[in-house]
PDB file of N, CA and C in Angstrom:
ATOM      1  N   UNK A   1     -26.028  64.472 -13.112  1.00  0.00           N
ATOM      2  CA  UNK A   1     -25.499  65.542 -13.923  1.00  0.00           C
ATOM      3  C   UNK A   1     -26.667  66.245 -14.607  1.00  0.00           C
ATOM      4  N   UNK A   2     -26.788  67.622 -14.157  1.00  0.00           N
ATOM      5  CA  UNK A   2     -27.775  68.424 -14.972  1.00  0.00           C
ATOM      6  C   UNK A   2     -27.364  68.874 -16.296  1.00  0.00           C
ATOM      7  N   UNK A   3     -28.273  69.025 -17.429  1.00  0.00           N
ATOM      8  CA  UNK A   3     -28.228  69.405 -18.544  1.00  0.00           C
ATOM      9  C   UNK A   3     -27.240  70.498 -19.252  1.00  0.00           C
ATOM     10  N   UNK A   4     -27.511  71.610 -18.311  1.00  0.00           N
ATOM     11  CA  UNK A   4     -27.199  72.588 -18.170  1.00  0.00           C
ATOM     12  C   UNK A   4     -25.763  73.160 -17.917  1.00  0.00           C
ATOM     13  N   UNK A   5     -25.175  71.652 -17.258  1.00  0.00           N
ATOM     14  CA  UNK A   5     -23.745  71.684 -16.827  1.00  0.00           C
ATOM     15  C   UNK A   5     -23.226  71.062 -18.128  1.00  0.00           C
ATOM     16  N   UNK A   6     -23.837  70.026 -19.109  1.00  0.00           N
ATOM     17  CA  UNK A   6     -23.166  69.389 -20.104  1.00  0.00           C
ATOM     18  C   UNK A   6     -23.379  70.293 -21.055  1.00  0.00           C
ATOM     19  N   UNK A   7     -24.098  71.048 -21.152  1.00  0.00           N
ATOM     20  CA  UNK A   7     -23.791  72.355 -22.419  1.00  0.00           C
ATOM     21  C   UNK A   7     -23.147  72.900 -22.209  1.00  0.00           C
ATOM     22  N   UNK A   8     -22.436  73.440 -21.383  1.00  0.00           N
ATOM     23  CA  UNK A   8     -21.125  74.380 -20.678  1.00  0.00           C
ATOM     24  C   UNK A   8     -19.788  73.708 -21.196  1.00  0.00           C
ATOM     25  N   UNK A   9     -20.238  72.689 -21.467  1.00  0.00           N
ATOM     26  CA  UNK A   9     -18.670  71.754 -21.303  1.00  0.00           C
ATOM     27  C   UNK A   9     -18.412  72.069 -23.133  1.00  0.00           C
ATOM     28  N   UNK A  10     -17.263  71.991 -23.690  1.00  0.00           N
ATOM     29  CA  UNK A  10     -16.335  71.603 -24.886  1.00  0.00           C
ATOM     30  C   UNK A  10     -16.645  70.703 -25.657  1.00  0.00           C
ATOM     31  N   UNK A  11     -17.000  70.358 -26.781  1.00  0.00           N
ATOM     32  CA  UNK A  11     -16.758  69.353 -27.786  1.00  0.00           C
ATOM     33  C   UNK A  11     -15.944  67.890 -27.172  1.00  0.00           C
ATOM     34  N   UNK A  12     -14.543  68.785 -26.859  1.00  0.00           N
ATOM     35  CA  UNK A  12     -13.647  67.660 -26.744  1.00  0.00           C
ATOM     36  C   UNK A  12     -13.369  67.451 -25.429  1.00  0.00           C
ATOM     37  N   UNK A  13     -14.442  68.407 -24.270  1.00  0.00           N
ATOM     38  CA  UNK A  13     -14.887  67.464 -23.205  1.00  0.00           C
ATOM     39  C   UNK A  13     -15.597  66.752 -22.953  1.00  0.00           C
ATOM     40  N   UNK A  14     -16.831  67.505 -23.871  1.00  0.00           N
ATOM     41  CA  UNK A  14     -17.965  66.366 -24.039  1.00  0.00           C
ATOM     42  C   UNK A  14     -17.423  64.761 -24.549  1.00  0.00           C
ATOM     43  N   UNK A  15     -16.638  64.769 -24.931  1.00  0.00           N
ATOM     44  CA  UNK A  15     -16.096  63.259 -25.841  1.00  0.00           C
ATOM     45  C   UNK A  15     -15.190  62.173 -24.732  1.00  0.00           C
ATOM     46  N   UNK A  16     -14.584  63.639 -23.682  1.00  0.00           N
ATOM     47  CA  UNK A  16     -13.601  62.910 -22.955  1.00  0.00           C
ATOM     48  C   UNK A  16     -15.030  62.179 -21.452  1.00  0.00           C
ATOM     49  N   UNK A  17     -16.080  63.126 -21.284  1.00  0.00           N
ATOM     50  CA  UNK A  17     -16.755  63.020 -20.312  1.00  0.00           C
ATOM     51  C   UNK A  17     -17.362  61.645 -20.838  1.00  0.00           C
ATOM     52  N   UNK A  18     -17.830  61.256 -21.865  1.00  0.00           N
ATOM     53  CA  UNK A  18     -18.556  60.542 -22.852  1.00  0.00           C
ATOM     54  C   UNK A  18     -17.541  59.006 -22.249  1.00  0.00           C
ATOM     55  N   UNK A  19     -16.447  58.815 -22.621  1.00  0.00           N
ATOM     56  CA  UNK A  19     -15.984  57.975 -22.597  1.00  0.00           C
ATOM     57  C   UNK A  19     -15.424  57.781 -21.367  1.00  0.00           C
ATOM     58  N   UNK A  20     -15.668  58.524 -20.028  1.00  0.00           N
ATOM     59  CA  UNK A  20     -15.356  58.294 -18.690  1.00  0.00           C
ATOM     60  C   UNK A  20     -16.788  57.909 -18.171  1.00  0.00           C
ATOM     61  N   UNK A  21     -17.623  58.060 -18.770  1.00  0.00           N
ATOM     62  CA  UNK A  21     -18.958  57.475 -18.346  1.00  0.00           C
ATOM     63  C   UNK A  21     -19.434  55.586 -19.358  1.00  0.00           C
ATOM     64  N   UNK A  22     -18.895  56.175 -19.989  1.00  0.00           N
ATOM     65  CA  UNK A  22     -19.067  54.345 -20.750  1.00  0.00           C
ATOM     66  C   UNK A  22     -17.942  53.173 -20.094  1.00  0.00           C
ATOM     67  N   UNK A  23     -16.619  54.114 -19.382  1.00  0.00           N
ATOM     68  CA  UNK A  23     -15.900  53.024 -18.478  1.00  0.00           C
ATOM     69  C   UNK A  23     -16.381  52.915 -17.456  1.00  0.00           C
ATOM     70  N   UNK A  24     -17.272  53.656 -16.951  1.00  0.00           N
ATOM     71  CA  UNK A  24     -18.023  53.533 -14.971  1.00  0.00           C
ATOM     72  C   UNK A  24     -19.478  52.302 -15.817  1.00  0.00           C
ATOM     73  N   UNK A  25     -19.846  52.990 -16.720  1.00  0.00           N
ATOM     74  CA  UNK A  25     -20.793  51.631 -16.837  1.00  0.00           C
ATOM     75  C   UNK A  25     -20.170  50.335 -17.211  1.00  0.00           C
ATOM     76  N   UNK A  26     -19.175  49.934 -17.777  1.00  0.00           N
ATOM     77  CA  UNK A  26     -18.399  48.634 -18.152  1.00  0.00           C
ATOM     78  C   UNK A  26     -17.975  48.267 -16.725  1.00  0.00           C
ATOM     79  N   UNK A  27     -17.135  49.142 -15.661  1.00  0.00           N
ATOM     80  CA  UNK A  27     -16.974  48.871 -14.142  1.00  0.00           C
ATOM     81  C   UNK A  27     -18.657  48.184 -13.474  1.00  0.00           C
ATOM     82  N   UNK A  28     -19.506  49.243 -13.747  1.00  0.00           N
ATOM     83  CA  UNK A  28     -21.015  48.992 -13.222  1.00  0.00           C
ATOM     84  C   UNK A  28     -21.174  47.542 -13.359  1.00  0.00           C
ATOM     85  N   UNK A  29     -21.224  47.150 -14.697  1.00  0.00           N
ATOM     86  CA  UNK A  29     -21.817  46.113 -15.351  1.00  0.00           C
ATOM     87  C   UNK A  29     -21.549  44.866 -15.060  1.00  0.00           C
ATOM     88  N   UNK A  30     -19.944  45.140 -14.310  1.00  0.00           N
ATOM     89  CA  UNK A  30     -18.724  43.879 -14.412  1.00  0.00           C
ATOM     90  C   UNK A  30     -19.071  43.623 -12.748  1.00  0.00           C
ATOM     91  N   UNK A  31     -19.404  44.623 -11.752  1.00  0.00           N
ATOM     92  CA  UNK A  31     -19.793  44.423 -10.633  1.00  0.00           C
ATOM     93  C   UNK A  31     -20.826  44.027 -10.009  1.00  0.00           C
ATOM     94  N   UNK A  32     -21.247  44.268 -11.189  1.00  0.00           N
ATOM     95  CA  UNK A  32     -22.864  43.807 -11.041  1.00  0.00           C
ATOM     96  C   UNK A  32     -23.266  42.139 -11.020  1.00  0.00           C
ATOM     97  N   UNK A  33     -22.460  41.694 -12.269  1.00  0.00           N
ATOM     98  CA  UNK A  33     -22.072  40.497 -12.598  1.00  0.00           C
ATOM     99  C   UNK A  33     -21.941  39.296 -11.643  1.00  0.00           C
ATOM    100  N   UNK A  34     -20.617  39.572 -11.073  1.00  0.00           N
ATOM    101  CA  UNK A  34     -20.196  39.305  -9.707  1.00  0.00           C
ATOM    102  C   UNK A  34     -20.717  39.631  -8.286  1.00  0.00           C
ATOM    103  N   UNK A  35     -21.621  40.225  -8.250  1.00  0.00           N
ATOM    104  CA  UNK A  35     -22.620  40.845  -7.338  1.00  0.00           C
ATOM    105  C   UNK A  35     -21.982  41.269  -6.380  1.00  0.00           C
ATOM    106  N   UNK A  36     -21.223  42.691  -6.675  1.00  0.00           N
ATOM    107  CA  UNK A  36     -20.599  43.025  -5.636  1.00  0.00           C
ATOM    108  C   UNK A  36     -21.230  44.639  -5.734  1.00  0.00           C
ATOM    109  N   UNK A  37     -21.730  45.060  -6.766  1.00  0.00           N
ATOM    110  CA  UNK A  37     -22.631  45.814  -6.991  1.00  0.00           C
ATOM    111  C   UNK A  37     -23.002  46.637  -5.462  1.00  0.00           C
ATOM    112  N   UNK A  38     -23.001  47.431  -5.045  1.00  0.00           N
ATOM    113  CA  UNK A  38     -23.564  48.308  -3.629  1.00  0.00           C
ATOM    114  C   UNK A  38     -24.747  49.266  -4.202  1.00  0.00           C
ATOM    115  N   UNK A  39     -24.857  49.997  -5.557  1.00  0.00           N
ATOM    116  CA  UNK A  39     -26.096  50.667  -5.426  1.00  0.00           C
ATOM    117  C   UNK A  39     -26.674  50.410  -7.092  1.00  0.00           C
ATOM    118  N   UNK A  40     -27.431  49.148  -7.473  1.00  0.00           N
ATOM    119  CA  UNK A  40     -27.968  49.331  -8.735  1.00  0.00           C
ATOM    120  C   UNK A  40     -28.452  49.950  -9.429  1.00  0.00           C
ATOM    121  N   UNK A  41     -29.024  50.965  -8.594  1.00  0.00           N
ATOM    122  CA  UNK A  41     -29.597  52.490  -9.651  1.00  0.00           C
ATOM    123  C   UNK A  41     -28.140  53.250  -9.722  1.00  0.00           C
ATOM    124  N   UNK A  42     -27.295  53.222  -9.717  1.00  0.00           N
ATOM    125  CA  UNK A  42     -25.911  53.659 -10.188  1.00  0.00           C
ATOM    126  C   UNK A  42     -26.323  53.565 -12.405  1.00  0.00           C
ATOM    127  N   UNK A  43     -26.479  52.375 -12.492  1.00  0.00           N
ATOM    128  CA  UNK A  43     -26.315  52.017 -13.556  1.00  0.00           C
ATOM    129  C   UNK A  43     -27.392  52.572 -14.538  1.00  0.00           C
ATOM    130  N   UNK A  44     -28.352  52.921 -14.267  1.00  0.00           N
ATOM    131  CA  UNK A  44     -29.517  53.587 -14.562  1.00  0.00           C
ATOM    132  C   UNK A  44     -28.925  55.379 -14.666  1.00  0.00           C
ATOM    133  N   UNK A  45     -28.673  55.438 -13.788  1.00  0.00           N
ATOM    134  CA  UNK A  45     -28.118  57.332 -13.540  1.00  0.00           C
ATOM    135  C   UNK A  45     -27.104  57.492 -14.756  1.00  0.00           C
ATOM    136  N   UNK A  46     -25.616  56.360 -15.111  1.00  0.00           N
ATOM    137  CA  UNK A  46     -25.110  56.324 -15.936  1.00  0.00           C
ATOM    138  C   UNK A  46     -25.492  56.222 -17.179  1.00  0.00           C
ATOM    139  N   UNK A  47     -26.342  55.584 -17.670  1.00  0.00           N
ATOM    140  CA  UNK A  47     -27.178  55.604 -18.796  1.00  0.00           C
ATOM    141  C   UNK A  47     -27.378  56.364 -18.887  1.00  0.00           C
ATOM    142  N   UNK A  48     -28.414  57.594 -18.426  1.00  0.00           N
ATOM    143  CA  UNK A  48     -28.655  58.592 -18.259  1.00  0.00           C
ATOM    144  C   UNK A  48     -28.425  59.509 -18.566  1.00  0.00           C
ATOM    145  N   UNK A  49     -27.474  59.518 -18.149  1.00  0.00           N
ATOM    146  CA  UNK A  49     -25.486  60.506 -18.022  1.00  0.00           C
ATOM    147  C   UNK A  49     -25.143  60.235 -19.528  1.00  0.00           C
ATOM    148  N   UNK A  50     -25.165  59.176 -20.370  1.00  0.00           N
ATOM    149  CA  UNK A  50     -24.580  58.579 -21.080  1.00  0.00           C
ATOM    150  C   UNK A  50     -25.475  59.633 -22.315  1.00  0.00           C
ATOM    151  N   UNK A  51     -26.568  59.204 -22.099  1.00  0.00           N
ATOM    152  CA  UNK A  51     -27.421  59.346 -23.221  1.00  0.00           C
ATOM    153  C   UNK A  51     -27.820  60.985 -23.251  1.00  0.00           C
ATOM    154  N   UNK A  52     -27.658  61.926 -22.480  1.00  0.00           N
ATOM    155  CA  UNK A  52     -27.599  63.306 -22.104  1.00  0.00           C
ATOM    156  C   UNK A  52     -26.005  63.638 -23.392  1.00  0.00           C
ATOM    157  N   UNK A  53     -25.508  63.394 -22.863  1.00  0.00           N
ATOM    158  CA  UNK A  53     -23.718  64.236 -23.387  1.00  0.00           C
ATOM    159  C   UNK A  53     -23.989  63.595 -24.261  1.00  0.00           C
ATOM    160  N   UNK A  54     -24.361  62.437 -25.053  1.00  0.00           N
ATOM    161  CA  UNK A  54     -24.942  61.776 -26.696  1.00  0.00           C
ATOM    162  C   UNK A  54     -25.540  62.909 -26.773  1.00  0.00           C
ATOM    163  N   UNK A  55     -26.576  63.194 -26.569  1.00  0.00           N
ATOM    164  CA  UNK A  55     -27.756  64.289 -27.413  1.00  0.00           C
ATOM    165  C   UNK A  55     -27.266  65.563 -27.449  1.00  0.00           C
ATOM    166  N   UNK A  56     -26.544  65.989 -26.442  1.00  0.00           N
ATOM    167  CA  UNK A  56     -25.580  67.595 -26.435  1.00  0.00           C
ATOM    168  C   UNK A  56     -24.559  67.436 -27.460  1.00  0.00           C
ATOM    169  N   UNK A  57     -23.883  66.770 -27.435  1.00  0.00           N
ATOM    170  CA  UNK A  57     -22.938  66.378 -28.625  1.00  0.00           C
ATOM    171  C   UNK A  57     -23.519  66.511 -29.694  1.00  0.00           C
ATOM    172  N   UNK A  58     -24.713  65.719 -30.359  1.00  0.00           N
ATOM    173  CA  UNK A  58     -25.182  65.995 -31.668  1.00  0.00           C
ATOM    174  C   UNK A  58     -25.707  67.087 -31.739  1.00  0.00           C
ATOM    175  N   UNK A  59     -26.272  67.899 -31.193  1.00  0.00           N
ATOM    176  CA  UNK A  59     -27.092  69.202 -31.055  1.00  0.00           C
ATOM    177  C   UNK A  59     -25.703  70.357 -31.457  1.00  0.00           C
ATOM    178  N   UNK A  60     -24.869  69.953 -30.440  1.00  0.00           N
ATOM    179  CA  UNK A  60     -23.409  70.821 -31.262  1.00  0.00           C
ATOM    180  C   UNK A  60     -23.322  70.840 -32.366  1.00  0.00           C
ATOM    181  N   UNK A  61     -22.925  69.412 -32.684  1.00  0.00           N
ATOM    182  CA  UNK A  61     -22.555  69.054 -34.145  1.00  0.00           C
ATOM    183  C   UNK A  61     -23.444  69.603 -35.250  1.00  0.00           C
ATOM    184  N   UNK A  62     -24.744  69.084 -34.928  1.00  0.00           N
ATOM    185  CA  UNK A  62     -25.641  69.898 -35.947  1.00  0.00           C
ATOM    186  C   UNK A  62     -25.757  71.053 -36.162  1.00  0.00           C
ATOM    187  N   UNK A  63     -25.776  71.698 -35.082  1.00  0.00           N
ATOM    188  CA  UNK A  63     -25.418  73.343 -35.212  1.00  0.00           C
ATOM    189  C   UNK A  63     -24.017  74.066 -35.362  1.00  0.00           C
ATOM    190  N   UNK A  64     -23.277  72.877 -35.853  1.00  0.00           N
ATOM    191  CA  UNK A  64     -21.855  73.525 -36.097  1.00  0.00           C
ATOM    192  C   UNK A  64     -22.150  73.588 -37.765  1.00  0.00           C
ATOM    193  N   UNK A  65     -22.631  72.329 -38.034  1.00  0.00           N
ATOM    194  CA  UNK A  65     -22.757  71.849 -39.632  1.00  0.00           C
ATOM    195  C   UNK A  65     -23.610  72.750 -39.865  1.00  0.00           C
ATOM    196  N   UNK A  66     -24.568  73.519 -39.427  1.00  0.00           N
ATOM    197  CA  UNK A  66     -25.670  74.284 -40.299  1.00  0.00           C
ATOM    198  C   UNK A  66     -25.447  76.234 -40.194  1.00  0.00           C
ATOM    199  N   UNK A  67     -24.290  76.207 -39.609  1.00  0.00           N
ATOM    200  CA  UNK A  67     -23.739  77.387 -39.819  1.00  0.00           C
ATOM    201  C   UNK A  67     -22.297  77.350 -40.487  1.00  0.00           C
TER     202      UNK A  67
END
């Protein structure tokens, strides 16, 4: 997911995207476990993913609060 596509997105998609990416990593994590896992850099990309729509989110927020 490019940057560029998560600034496009809504507040309250960003939140819904947010929490459809923290259930693919809990899936990731649980498969991993059990080693049924097929591509381990999956879990890395999700992080990723994770920590992107975190930082767009606050960047909103802050610039909602300072106007």
């Amino acid at each position: 997911m490019k940057p560029a596509e998560v600034r496009d997105l809504t507040v309250a998609e960003l939140n819904q995207k947010l929490s459809d990416l923290k259930a693919e990593l809990f899936n990731l994590r649980f498969q991993h476990a059990v080693n049924q896992l097929d591509n381990p850099m999956r879990i890395k990309a999700v992080k990723r993913d994770i920590a992107r729509v975190k930082t767009i989110l606050l960047e909103k927020e802050t610039r909602e609060s300072v106007q």
